[in-house]
N, C-alpha and C. Protein backbone atom coordinates (compact mmCIF):
# COMPACT_ATOMS: atom_id res chain seq x y z
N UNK A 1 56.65 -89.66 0.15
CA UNK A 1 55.37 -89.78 0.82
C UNK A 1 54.53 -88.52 0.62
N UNK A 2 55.01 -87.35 0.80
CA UNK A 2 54.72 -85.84 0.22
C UNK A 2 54.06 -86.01 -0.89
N UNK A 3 54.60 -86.85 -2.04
CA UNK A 3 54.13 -86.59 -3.22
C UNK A 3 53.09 -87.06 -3.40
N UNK A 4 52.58 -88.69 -3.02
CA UNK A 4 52.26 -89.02 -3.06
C UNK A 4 51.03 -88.43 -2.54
N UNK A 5 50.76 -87.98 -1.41
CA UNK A 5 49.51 -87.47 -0.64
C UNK A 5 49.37 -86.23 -1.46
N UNK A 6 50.21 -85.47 -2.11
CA UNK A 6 50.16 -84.05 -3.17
C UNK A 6 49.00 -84.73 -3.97
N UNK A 7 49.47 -85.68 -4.84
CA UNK A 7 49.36 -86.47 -5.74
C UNK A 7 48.07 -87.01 -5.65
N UNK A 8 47.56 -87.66 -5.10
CA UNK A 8 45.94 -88.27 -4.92
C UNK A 8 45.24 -87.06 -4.20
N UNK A 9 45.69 -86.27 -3.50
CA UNK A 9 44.76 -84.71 -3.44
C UNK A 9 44.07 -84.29 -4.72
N UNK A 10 45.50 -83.91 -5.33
CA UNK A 10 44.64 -83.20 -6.90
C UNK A 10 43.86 -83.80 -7.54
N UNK A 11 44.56 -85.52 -7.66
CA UNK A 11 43.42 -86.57 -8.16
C UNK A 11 41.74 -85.72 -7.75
N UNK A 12 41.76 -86.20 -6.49
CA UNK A 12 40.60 -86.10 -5.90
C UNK A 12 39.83 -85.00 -5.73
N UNK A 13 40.44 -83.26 -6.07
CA UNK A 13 39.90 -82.16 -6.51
C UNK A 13 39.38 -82.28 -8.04
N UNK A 14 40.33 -82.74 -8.75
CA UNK A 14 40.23 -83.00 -10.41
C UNK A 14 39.17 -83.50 -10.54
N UNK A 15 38.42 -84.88 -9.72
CA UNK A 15 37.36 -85.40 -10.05
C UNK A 15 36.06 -84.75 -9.86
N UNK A 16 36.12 -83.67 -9.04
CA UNK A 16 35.07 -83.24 -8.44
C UNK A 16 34.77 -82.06 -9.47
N UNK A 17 33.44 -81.80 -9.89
CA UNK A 17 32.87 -81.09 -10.87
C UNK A 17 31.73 -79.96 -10.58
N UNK A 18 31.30 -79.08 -10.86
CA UNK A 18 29.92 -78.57 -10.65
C UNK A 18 28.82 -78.68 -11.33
N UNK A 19 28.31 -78.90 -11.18
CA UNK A 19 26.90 -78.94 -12.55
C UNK A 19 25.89 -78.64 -11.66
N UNK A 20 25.07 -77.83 -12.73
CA UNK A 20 23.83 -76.96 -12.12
C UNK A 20 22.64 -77.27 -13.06
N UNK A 21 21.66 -77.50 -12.93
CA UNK A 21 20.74 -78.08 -13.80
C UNK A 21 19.09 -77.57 -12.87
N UNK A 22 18.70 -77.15 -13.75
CA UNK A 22 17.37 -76.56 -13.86
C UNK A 22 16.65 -77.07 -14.50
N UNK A 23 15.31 -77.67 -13.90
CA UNK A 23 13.92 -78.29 -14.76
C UNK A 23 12.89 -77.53 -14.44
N UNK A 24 12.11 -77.64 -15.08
CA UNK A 24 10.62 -77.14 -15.11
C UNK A 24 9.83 -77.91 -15.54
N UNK A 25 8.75 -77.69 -15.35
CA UNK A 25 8.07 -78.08 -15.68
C UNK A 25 6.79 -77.53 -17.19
N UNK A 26 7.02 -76.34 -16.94
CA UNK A 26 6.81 -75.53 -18.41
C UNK A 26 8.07 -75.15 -19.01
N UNK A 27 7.82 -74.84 -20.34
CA UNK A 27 8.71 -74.25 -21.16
C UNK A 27 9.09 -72.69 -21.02
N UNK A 28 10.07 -72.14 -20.78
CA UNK A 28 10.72 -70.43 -19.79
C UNK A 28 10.94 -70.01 -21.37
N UNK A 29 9.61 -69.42 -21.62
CA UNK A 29 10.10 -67.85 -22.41
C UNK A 29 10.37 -67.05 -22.18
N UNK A 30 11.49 -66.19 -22.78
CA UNK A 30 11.68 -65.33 -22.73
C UNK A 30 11.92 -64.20 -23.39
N UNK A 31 11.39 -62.86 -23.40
CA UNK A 31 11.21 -61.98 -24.37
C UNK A 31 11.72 -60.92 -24.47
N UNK A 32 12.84 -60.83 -25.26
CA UNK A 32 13.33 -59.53 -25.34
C UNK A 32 13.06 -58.06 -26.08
N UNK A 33 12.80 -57.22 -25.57
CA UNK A 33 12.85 -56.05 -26.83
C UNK A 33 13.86 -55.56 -26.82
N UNK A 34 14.64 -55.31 -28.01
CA UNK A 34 15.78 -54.79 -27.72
C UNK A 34 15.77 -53.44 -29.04
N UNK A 35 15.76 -52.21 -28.61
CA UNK A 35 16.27 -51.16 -29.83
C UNK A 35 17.70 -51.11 -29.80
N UNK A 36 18.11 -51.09 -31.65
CA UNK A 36 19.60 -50.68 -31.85
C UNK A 36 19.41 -49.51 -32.76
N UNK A 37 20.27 -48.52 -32.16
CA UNK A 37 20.02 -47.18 -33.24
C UNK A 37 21.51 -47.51 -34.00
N UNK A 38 21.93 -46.86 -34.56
CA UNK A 38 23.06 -46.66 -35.44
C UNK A 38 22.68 -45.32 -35.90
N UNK A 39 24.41 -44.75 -36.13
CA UNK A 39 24.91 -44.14 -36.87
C UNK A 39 26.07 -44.30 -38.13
N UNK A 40 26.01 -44.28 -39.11
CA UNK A 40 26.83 -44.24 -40.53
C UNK A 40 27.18 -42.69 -40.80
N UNK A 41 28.42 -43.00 -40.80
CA UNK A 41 29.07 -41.56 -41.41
C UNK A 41 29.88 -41.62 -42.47
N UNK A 42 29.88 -41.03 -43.70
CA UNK A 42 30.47 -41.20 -44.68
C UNK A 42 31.37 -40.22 -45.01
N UNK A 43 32.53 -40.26 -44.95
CA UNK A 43 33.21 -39.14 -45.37
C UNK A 43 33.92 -39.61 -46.92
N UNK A 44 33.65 -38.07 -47.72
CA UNK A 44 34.27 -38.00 -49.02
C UNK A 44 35.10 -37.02 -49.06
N UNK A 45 36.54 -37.83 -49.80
CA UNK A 45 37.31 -36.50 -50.43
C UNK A 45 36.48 -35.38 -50.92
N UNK A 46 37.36 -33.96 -50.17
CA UNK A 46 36.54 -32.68 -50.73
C UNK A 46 36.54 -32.42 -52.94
N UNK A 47 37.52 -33.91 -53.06
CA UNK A 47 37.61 -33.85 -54.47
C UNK A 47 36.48 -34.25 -54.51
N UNK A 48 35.80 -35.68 -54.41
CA UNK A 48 34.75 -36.02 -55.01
C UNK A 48 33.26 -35.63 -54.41
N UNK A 49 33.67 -34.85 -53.54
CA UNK A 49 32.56 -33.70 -53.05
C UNK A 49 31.91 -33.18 -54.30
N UNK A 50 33.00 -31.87 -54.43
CA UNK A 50 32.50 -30.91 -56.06
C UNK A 50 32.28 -31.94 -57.05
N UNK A 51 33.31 -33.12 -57.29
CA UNK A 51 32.54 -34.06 -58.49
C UNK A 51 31.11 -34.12 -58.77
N UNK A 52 30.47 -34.50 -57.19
CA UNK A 52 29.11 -35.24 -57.13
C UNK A 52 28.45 -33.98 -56.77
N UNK A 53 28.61 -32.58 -56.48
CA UNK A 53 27.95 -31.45 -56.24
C UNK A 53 26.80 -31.30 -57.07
N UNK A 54 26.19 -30.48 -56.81
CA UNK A 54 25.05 -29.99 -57.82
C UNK A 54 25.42 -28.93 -58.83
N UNK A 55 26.58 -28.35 -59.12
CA UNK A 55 27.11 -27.76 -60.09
C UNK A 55 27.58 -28.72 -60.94
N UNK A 56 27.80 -29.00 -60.77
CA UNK A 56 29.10 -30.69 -61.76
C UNK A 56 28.13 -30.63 -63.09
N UNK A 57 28.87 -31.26 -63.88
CA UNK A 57 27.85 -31.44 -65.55
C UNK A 57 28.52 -33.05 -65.56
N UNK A 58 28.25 -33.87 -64.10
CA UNK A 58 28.35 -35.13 -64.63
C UNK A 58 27.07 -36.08 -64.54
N UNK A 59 25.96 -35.28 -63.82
CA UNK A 59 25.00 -36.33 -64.40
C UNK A 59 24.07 -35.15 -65.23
């Protein structure tokens, strides 16, 4: 009998849902500004440092 009343409880939570719904009547713009900065850091072997240096005779 326990189970049974367990049993059609949850049923009866299970069925029950929320829904939220919003109308208007105009169309809701909305406008963001958003700035993204960045940073890039490049690290080079101190070998191909002197490679690409301004002493080098490779370009």
């Amino acid at each position: 009998m326990k189970w049974t009343l367990v049993l059609i409880s949850l049923l009866a939570l299970s069925a029950c849902t929320h829904k939220v719904q919003v109308e208007t009547k105009e169309p809701i713009t909305i406008n963001l500004n958003v700035k993204v900065d960045h940073e890039i850091r490049v690290k080079v072997d101190k070998e191909l440092d002197d490679l690409f240096s301004d002493d080098s005779e490779l370009f």
